[in-house]
PDB file of N, CA and C in Angstrom:
ATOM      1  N   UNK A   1    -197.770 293.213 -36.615  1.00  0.00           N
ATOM      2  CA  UNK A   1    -198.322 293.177 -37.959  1.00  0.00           C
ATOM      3  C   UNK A   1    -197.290 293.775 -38.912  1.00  0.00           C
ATOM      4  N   UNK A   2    -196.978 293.331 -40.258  1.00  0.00           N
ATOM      5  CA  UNK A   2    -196.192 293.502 -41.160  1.00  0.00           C
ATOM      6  C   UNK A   2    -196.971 294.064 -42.074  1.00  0.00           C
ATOM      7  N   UNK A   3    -196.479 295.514 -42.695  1.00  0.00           N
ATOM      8  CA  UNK A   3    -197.415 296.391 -43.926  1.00  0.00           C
ATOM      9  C   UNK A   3    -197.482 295.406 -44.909  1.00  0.00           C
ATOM     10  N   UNK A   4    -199.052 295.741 -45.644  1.00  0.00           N
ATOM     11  CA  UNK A   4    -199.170 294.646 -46.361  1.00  0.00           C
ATOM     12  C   UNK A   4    -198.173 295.913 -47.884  1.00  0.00           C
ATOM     13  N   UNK A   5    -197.731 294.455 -48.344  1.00  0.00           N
ATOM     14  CA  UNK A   5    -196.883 295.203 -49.930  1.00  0.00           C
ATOM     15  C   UNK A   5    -197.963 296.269 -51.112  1.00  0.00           C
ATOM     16  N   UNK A   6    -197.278 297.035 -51.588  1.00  0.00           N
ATOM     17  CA  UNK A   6    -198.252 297.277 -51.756  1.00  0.00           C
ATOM     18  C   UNK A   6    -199.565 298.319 -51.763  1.00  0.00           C
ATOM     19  N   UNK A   7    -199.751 298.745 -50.516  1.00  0.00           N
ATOM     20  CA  UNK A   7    -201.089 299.400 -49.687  1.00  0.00           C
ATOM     21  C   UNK A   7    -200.696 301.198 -49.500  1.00  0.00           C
ATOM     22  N   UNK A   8    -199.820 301.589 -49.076  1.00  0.00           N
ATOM     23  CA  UNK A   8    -199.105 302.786 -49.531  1.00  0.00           C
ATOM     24  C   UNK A   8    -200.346 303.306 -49.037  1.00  0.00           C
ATOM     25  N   UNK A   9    -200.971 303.450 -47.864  1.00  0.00           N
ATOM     26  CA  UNK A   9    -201.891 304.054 -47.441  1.00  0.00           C
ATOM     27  C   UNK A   9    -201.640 305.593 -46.390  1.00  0.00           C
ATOM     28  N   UNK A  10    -200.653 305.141 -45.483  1.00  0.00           N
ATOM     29  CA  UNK A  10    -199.862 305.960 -45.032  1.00  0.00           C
ATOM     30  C   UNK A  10    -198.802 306.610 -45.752  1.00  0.00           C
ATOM     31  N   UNK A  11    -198.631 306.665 -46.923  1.00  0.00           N
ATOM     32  CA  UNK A  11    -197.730 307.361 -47.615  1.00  0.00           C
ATOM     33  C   UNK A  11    -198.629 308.317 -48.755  1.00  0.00           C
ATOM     34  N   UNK A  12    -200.022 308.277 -48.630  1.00  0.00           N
ATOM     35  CA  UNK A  12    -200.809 309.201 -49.324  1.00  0.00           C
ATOM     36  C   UNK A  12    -201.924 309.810 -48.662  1.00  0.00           C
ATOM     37  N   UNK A  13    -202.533 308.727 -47.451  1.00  0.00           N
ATOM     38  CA  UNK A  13    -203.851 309.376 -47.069  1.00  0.00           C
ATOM     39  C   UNK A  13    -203.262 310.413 -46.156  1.00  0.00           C
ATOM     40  N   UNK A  14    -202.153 310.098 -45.106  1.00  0.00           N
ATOM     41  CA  UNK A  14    -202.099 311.202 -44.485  1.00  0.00           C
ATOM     42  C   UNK A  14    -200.718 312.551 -44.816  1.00  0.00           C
ATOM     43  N   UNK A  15    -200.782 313.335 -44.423  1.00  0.00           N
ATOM     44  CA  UNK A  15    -200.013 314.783 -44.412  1.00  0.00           C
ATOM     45  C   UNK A  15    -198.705 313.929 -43.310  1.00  0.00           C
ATOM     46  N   UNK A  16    -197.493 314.547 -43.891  1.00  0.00           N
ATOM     47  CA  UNK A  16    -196.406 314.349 -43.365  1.00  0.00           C
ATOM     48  C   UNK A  16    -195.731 315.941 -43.291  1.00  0.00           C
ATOM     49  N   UNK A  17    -195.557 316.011 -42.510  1.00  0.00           N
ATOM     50  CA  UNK A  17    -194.561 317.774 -42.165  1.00  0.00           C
ATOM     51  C   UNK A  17    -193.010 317.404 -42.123  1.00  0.00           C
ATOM     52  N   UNK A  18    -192.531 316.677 -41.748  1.00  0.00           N
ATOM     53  CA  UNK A  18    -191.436 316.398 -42.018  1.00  0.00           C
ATOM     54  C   UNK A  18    -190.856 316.520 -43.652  1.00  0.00           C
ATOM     55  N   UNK A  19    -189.188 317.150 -43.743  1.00  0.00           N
ATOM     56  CA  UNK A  19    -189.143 316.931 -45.136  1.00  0.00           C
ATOM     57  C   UNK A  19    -189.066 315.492 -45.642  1.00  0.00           C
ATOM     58  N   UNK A  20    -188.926 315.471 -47.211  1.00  0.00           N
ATOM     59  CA  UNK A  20    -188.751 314.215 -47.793  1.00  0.00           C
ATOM     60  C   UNK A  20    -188.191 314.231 -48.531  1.00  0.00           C
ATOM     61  N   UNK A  21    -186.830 313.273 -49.051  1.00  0.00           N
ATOM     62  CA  UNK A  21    -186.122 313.981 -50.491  1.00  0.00           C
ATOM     63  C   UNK A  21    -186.949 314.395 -51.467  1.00  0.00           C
ATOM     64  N   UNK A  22    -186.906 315.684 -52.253  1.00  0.00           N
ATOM     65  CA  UNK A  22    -188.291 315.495 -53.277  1.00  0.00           C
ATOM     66  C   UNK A  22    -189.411 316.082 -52.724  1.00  0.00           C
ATOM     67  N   UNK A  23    -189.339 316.378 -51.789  1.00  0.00           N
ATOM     68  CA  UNK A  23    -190.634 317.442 -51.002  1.00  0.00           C
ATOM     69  C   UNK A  23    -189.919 317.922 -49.811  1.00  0.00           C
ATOM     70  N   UNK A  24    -189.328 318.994 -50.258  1.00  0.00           N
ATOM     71  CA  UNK A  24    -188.685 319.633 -49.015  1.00  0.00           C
ATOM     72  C   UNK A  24    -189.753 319.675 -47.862  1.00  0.00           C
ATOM     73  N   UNK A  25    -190.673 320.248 -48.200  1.00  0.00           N
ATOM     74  CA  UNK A  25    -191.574 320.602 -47.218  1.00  0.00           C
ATOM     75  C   UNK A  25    -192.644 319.916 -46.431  1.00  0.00           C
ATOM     76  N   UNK A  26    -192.411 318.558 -46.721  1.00  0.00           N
ATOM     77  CA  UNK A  26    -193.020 317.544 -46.160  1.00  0.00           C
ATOM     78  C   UNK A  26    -194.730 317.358 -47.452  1.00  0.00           C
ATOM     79  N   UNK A  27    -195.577 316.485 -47.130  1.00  0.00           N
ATOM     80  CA  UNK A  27    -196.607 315.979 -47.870  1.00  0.00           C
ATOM     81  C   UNK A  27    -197.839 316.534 -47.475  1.00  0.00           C
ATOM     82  N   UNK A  28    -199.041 316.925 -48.128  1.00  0.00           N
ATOM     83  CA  UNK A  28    -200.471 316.783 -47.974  1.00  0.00           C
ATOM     84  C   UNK A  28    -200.904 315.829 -47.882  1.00  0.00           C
ATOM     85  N   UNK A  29    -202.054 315.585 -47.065  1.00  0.00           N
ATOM     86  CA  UNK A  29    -202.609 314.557 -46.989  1.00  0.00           C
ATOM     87  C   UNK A  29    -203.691 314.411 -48.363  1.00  0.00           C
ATOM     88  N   UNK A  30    -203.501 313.037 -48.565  1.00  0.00           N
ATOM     89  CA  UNK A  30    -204.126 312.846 -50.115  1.00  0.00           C
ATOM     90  C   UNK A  30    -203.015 312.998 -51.234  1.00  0.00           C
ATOM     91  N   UNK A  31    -202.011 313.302 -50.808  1.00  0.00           N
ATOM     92  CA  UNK A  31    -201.145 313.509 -52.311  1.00  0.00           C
ATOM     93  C   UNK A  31    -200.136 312.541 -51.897  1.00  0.00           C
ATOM     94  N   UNK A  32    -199.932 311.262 -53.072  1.00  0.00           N
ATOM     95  CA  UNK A  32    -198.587 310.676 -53.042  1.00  0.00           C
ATOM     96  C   UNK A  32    -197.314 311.318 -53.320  1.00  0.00           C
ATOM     97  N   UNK A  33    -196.600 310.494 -51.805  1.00  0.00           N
ATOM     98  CA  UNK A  33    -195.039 310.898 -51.928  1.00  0.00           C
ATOM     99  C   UNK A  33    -194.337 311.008 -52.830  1.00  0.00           C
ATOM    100  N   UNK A  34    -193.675 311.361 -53.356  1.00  0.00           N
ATOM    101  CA  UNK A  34    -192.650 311.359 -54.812  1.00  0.00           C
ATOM    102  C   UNK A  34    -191.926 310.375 -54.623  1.00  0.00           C
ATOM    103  N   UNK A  35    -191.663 309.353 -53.415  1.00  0.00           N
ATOM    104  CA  UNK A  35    -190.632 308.478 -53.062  1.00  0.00           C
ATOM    105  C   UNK A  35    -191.621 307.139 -53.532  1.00  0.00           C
ATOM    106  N   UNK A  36    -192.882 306.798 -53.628  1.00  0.00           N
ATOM    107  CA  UNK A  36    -193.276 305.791 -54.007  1.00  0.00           C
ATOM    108  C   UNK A  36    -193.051 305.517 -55.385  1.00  0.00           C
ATOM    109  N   UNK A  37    -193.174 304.117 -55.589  1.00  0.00           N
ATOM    110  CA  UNK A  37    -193.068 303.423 -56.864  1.00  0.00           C
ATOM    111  C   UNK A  37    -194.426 303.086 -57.635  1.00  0.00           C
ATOM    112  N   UNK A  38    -194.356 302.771 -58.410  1.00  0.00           N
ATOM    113  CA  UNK A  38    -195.565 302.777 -59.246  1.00  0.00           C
ATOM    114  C   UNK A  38    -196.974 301.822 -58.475  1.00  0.00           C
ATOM    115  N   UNK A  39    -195.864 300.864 -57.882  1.00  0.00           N
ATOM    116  CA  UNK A  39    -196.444 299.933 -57.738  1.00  0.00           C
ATOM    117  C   UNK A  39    -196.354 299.780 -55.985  1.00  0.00           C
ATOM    118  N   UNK A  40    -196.340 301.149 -55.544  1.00  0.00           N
ATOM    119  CA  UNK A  40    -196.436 301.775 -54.270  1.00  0.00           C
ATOM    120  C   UNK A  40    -195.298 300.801 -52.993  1.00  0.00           C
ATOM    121  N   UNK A  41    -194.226 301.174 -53.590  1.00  0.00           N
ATOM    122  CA  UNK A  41    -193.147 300.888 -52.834  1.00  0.00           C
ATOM    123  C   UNK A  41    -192.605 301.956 -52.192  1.00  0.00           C
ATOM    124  N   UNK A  42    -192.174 301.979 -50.996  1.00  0.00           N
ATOM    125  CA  UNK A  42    -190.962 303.074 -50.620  1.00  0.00           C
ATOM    126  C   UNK A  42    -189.243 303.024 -51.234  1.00  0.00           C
ATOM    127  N   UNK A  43    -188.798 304.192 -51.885  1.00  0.00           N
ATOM    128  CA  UNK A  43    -188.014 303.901 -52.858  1.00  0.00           C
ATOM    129  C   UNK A  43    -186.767 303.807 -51.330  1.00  0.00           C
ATOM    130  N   UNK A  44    -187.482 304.693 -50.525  1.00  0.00           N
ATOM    131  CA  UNK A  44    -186.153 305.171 -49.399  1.00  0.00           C
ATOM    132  C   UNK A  44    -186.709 303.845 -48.352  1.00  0.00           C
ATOM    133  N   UNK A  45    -187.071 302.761 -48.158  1.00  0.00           N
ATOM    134  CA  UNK A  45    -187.655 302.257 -47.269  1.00  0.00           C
ATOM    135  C   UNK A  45    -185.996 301.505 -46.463  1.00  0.00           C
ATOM    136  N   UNK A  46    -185.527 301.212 -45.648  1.00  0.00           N
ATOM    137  CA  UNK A  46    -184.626 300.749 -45.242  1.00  0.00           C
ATOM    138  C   UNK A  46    -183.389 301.809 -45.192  1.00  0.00           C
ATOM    139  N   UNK A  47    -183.503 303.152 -45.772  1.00  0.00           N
ATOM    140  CA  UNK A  47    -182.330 303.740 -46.187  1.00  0.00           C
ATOM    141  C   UNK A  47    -182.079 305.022 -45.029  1.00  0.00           C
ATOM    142  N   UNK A  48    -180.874 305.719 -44.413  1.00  0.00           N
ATOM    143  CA  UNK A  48    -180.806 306.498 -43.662  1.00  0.00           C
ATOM    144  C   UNK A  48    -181.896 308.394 -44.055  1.00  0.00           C
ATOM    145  N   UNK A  49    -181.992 308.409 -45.456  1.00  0.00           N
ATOM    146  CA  UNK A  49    -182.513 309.532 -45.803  1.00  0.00           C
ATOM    147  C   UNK A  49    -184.125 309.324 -45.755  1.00  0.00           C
ATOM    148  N   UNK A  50    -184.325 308.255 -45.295  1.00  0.00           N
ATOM    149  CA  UNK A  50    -185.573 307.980 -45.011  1.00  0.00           C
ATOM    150  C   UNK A  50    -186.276 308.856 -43.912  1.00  0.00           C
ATOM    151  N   UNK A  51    -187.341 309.631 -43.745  1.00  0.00           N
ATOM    152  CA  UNK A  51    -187.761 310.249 -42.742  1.00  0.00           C
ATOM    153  C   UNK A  51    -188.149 310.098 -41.566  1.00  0.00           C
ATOM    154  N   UNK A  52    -187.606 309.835 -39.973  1.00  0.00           N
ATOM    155  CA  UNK A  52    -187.898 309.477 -39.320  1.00  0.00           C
ATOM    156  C   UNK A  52    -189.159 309.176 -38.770  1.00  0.00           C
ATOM    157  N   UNK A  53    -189.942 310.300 -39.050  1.00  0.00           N
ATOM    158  CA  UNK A  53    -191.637 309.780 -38.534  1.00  0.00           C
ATOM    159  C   UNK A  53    -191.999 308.553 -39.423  1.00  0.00           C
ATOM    160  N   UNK A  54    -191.625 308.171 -40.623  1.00  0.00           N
ATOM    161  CA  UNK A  54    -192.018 307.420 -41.906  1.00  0.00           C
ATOM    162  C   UNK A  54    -191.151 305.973 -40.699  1.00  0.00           C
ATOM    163  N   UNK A  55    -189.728 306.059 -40.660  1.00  0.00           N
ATOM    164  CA  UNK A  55    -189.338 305.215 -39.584  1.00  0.00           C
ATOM    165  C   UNK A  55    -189.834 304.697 -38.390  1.00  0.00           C
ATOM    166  N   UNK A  56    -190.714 305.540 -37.531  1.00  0.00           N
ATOM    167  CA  UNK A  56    -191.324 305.497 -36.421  1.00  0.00           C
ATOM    168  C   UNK A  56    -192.493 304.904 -36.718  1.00  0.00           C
ATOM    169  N   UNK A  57    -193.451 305.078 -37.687  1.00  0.00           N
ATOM    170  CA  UNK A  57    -194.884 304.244 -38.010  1.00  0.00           C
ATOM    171  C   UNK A  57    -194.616 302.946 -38.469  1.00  0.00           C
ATOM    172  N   UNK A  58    -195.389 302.346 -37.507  1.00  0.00           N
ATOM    173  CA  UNK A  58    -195.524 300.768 -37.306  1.00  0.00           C
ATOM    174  C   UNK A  58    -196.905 300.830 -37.964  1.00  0.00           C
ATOM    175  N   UNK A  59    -197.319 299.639 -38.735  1.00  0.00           N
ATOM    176  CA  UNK A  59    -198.514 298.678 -38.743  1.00  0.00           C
ATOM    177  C   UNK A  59    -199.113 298.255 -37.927  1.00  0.00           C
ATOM    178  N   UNK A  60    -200.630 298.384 -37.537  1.00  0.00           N
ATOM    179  CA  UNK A  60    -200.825 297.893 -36.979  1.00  0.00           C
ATOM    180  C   UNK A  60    -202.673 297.173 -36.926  1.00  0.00           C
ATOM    181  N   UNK A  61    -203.083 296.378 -36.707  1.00  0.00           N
ATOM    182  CA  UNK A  61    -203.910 295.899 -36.980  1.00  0.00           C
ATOM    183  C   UNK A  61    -205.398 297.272 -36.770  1.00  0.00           C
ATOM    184  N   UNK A  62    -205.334 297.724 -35.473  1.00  0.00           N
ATOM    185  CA  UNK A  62    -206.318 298.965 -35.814  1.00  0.00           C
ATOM    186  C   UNK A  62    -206.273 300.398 -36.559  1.00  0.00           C
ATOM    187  N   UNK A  63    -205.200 300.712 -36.705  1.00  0.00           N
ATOM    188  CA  UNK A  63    -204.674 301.319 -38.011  1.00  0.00           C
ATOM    189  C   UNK A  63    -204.587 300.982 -39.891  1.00  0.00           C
ATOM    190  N   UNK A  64    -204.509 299.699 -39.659  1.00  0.00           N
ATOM    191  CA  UNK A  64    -204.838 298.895 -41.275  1.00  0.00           C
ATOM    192  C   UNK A  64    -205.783 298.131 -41.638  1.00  0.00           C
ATOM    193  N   UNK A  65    -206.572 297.958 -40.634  1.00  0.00           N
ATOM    194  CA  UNK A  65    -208.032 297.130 -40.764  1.00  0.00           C
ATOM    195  C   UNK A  65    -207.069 295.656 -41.417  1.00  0.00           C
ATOM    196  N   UNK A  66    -207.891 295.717 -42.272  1.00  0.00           N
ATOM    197  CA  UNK A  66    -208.330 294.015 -42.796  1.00  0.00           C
ATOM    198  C   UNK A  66    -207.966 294.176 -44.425  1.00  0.00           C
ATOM    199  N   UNK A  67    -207.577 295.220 -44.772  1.00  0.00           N
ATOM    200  CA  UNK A  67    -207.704 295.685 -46.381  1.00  0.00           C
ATOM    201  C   UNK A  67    -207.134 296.932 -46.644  1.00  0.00           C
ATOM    202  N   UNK A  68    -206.030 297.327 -47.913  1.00  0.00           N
ATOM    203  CA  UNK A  68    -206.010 298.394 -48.057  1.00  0.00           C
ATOM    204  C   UNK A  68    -207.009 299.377 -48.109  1.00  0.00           C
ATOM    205  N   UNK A  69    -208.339 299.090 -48.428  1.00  0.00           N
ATOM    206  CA  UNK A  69    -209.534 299.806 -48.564  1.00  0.00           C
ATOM    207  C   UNK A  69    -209.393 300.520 -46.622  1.00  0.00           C
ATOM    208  N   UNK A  70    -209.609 299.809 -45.906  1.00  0.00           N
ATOM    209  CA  UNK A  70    -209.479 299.959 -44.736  1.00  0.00           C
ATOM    210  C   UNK A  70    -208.752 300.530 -44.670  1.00  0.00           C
ATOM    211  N   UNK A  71    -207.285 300.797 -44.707  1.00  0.00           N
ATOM    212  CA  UNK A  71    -206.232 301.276 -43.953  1.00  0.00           C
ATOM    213  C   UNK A  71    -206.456 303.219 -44.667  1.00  0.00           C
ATOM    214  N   UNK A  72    -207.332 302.992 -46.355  1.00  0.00           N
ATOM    215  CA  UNK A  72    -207.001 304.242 -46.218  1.00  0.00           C
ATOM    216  C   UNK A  72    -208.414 305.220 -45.460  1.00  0.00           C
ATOM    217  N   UNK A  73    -209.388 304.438 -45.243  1.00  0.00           N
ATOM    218  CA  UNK A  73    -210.840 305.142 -44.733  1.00  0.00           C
ATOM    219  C   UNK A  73    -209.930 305.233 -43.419  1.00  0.00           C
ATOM    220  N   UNK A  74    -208.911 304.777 -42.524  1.00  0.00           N
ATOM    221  CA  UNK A  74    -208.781 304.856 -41.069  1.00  0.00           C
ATOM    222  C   UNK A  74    -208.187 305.914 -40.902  1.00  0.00           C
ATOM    223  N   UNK A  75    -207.040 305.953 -42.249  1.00  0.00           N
ATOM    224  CA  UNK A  75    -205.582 307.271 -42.188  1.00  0.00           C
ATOM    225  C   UNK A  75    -206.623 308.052 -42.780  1.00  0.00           C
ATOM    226  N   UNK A  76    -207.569 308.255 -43.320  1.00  0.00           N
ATOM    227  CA  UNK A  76    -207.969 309.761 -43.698  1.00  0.00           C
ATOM    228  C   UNK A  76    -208.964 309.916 -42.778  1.00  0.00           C
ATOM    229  N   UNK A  77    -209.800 309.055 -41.948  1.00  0.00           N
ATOM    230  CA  UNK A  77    -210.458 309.777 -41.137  1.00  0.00           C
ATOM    231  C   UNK A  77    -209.651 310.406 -39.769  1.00  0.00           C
ATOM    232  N   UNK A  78    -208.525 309.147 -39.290  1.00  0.00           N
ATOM    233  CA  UNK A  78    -207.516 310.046 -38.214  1.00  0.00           C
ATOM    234  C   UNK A  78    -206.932 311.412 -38.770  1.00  0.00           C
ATOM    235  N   UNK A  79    -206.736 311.892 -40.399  1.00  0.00           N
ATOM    236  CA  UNK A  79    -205.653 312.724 -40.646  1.00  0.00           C
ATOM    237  C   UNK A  79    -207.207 313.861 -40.444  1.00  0.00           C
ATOM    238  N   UNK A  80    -208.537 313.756 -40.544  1.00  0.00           N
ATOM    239  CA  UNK A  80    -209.585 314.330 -40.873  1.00  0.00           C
ATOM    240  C   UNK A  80    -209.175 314.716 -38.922  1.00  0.00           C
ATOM    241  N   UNK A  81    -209.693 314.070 -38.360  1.00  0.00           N
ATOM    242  CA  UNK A  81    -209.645 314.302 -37.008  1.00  0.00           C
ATOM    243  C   UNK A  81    -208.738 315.297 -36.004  1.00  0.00           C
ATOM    244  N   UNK A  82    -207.180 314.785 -36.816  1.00  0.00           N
ATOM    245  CA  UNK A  82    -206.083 315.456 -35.805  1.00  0.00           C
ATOM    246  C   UNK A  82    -205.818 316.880 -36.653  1.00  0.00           C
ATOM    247  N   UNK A  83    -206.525 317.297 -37.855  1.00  0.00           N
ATOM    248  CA  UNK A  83    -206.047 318.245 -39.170  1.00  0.00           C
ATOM    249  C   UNK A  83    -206.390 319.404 -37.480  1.00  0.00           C
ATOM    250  N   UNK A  84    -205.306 320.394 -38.307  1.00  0.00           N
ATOM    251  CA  UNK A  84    -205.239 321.629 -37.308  1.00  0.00           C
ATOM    252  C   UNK A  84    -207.266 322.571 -37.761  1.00  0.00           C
ATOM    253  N   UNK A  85    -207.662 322.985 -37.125  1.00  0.00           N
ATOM    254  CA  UNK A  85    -208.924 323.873 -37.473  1.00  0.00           C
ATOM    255  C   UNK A  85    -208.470 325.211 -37.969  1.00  0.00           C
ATOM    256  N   UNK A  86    -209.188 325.274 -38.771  1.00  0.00           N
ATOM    257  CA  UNK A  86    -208.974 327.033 -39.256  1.00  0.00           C
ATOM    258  C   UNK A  86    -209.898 327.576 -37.692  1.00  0.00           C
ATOM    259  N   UNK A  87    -209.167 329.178 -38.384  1.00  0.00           N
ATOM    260  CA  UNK A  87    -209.717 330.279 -37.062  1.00  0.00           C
ATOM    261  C   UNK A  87    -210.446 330.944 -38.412  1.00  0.00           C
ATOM    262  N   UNK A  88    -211.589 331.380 -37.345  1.00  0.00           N
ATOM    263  CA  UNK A  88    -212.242 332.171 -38.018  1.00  0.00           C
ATOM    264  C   UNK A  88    -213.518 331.990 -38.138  1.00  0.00           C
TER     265      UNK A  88
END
């Protein structure tokens, strides 16, 4: 499966720890990257300063459903799921 253009679902619903040019400290989940375009492009998409985990995520049909609507209810309920638990 090929990301649909566009959908920038994984570049906002979930938390990235890795840095990013522009966010040293990697992303929250729910907050867009500083690297997207208005019109939710990756500015670094193809480029070596690109972040490897961002490199490593594939598309994929049970990860993106059928709709950007989908892809972001899937990445925020997985980012809801794997989020570390508070103590206490």
């Amino acid at each position: 499966m090929e990301c649909r253009i566009g959908c920038a679902a994984c570049c906002i619903a979930i938390s990235i720890s890795s840095p990013i040019p522009g966010m040293e400290h990697g992303k929250p989940a729910g907050v867009r990257c500083v690297q997207l375009t208005e019109d939710n492009r990756c500015r670094l998409f193809g480029k070596p300063e690109r972040p490897l985990v961002c490199q490593a995520l594939q598309a994929s049909r049970e990860m993106c459903g059928d709709s950007n609507v989908e892809a972001f209810a899937t990445l925020t309920a997985l980012e809801e799921a794997t989020a570390p638990k508070a103590l206490g």
